[in-house]
Protein backbone atom coordinates (compact mmCIF):
# COMPACT_ATOMS: atom_id res chain seq x y z
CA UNK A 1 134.57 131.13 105.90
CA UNK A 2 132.74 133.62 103.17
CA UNK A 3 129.43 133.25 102.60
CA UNK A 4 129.47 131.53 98.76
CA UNK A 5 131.70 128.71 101.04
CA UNK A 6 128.77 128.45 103.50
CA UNK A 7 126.14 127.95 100.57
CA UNK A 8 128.21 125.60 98.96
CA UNK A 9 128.89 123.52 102.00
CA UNK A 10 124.98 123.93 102.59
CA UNK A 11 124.01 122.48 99.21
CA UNK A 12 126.37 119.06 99.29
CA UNK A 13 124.68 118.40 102.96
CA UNK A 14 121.67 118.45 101.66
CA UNK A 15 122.37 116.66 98.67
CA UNK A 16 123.90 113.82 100.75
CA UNK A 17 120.94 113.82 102.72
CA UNK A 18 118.04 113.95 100.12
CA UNK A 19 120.53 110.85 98.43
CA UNK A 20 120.74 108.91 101.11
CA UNK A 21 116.94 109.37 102.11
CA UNK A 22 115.94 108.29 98.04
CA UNK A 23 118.62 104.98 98.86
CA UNK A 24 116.91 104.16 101.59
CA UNK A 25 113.61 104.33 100.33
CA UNK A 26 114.90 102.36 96.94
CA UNK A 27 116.61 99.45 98.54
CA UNK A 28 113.26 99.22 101.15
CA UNK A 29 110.57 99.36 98.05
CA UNK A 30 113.04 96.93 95.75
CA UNK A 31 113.12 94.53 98.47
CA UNK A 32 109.09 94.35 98.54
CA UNK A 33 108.09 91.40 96.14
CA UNK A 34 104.58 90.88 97.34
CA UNK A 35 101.55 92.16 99.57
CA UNK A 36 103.33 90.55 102.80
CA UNK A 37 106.66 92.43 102.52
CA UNK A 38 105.12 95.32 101.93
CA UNK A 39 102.60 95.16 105.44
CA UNK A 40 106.26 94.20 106.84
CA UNK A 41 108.00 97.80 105.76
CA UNK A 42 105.37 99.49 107.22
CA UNK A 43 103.04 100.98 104.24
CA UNK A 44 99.17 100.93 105.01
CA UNK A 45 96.92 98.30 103.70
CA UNK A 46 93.18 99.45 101.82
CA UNK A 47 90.18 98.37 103.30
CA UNK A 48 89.04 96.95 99.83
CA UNK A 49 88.65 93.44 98.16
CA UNK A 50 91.30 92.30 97.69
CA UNK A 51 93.19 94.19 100.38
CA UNK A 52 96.02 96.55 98.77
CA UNK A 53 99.23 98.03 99.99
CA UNK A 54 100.98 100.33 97.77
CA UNK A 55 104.72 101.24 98.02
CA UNK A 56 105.98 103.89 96.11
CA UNK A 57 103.32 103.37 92.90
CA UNK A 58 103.69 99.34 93.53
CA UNK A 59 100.48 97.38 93.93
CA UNK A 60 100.02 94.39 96.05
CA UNK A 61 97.26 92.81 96.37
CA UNK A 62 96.41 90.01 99.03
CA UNK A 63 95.63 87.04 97.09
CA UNK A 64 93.87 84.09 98.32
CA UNK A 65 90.20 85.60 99.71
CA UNK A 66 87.13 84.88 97.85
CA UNK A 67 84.62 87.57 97.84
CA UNK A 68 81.98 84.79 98.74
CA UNK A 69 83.49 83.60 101.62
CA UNK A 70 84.44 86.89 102.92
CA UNK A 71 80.71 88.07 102.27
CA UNK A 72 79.61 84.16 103.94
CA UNK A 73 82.12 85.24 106.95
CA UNK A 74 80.57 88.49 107.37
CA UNK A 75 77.08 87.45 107.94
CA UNK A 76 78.37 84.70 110.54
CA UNK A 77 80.45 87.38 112.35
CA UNK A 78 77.65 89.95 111.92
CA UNK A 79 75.75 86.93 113.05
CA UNK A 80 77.79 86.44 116.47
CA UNK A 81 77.62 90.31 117.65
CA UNK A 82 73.76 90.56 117.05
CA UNK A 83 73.34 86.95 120.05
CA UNK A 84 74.55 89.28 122.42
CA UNK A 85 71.44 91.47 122.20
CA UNK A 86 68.71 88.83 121.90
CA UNK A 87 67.68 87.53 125.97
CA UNK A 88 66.12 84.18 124.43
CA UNK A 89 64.69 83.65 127.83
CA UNK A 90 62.94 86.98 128.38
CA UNK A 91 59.17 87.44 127.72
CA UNK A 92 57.99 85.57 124.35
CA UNK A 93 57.01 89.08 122.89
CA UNK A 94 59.97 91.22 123.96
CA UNK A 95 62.13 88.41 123.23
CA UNK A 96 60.44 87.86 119.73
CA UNK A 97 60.62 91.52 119.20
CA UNK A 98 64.60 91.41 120.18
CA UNK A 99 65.05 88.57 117.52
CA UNK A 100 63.43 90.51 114.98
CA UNK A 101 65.53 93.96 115.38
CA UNK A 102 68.70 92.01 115.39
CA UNK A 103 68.39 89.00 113.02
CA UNK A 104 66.30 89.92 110.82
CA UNK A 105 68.94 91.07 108.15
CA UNK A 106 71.34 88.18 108.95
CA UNK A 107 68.67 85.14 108.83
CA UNK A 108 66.45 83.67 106.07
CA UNK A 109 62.76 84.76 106.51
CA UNK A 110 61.67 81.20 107.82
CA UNK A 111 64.23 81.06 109.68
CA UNK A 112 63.16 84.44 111.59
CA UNK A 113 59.85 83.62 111.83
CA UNK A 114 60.83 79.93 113.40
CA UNK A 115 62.71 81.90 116.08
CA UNK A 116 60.23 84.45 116.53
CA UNK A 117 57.50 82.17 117.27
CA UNK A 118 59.77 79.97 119.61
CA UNK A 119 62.42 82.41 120.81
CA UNK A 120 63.75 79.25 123.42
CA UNK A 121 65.06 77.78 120.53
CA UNK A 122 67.15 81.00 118.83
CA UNK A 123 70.49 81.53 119.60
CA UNK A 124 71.35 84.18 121.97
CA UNK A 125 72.26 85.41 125.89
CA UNK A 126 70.30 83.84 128.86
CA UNK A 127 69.41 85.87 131.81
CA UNK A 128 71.92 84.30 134.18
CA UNK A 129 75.72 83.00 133.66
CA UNK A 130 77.64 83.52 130.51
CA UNK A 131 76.56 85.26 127.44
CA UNK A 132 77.76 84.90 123.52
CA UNK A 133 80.82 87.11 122.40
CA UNK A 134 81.55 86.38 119.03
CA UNK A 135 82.14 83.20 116.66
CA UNK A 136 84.95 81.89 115.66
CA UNK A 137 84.98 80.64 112.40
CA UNK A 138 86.48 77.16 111.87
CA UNK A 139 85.71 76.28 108.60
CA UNK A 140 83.94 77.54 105.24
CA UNK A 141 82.79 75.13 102.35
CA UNK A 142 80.84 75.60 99.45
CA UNK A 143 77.95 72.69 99.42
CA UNK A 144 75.97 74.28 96.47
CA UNK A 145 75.58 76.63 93.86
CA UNK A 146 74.97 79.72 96.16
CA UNK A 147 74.93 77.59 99.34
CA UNK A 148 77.74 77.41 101.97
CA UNK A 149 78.43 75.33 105.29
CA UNK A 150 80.00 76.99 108.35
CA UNK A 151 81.64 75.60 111.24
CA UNK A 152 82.63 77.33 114.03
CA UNK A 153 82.49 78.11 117.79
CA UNK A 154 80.49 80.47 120.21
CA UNK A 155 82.89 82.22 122.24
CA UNK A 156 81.11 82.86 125.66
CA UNK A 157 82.19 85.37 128.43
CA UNK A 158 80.82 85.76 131.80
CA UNK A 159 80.09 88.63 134.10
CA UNK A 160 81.02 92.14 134.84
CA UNK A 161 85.16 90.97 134.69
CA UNK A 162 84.40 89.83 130.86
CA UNK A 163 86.35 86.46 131.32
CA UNK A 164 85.80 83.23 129.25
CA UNK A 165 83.11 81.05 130.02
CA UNK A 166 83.67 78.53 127.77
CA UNK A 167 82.50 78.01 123.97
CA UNK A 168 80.38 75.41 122.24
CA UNK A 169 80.56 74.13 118.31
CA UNK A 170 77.74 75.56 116.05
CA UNK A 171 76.95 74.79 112.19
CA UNK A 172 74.80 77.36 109.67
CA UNK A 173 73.84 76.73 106.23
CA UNK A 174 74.29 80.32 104.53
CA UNK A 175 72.56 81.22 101.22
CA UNK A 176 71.74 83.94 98.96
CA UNK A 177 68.23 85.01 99.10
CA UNK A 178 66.78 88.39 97.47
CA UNK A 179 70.64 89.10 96.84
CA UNK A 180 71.35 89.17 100.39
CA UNK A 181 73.90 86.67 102.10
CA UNK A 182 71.50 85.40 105.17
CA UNK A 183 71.55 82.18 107.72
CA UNK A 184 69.32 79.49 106.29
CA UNK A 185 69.82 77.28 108.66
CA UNK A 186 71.71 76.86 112.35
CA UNK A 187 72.16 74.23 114.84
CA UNK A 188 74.49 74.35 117.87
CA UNK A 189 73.74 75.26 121.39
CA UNK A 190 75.12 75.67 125.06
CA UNK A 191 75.68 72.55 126.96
């Protein structure tokens, strides 16, 4: 073949190709009607509020969070790392002192100082046995005008292996207070 035959045959390949690459990407983005399809094709998701994924220009938005709750669920979760660092049954001052580095931005003043001066009754790890992973949120209700009810369970683990231990139910009363979400109020406890 001559050269201009070469070129020619060159330039319909790679017009078929870039055609059926702009298809493909057509009939996947006109099939995408809302923020789930598009997870489902594979485009990334924004860390914002309300999450986001964008396909080719296309917003979707996640619909169905409330930036209260979220911010309520936050302070819970936040809430359910910090137990792990707080020994409840060490020394009154180191474990006072514990309470106060870890909970003092995710509980109500009184509620700090409460724990603080009786660090039995705070929420956190004992010494021996199992030891406070996380939470897991059950349910979120408003009860007030900036006031909010959460259920939900501490997840426990035990040892060096990391296996469950168990879980028990806990309740908190979360409010706004100097515009901060914080823990007004928290009951629950191991059996």
């Amino acid at each position: 073949m001559t050269k201009w035959r070469w070129t020619i045959l060159i330039v319909i390949m790679a017009i078929g190709a870039v055609s059926g690459v702009l298809s493909a990407s057509y009939y996947r983005t006109a099939s995408i009607k809302n923020f789930s399809d598009c997870v489902g094709a594979g485009y990334s998701v924004s860390q914002t509020y309300p999450l986001q994924c964008v396909a080719h220009g296309k917003v979707f938005a996640k619909e169905g969070s409330d930036p209260v709750e979220a911010a309520v669920q936050n302070v819970v979760a936040n809430f359910g790392g910090a137990m792990q660092l707080v020994s409840t049954d060490a020394a009154k001052a180191v474990a006072a002192q514990a309470i106060e580095d870890n909970y003092r931005d995710l509980v109500s003043p009184s509620l700090l100082a409460a724990w603080m001066n009786d660090p039995a009754a705070a929420p956190g790890k004992k010494a021996s046995g199992s030891w406070p992973d996380h939470i897991d949120i059950t349910s979120i209700s408003r009860v007030g005008t900036t006031t909010y009810a959460v259920a939900g369970n501490v997840m426990e683990r035990m040892g060096v292996t990391n296996t469950p231990a168990g879980e028990y139910a806990v309740t908190a009363t979360v409010d706004i207070e100097n515009g901060n979400w914080v823990i007004s109020s928290w009951s629950g406890r191991p059996s």
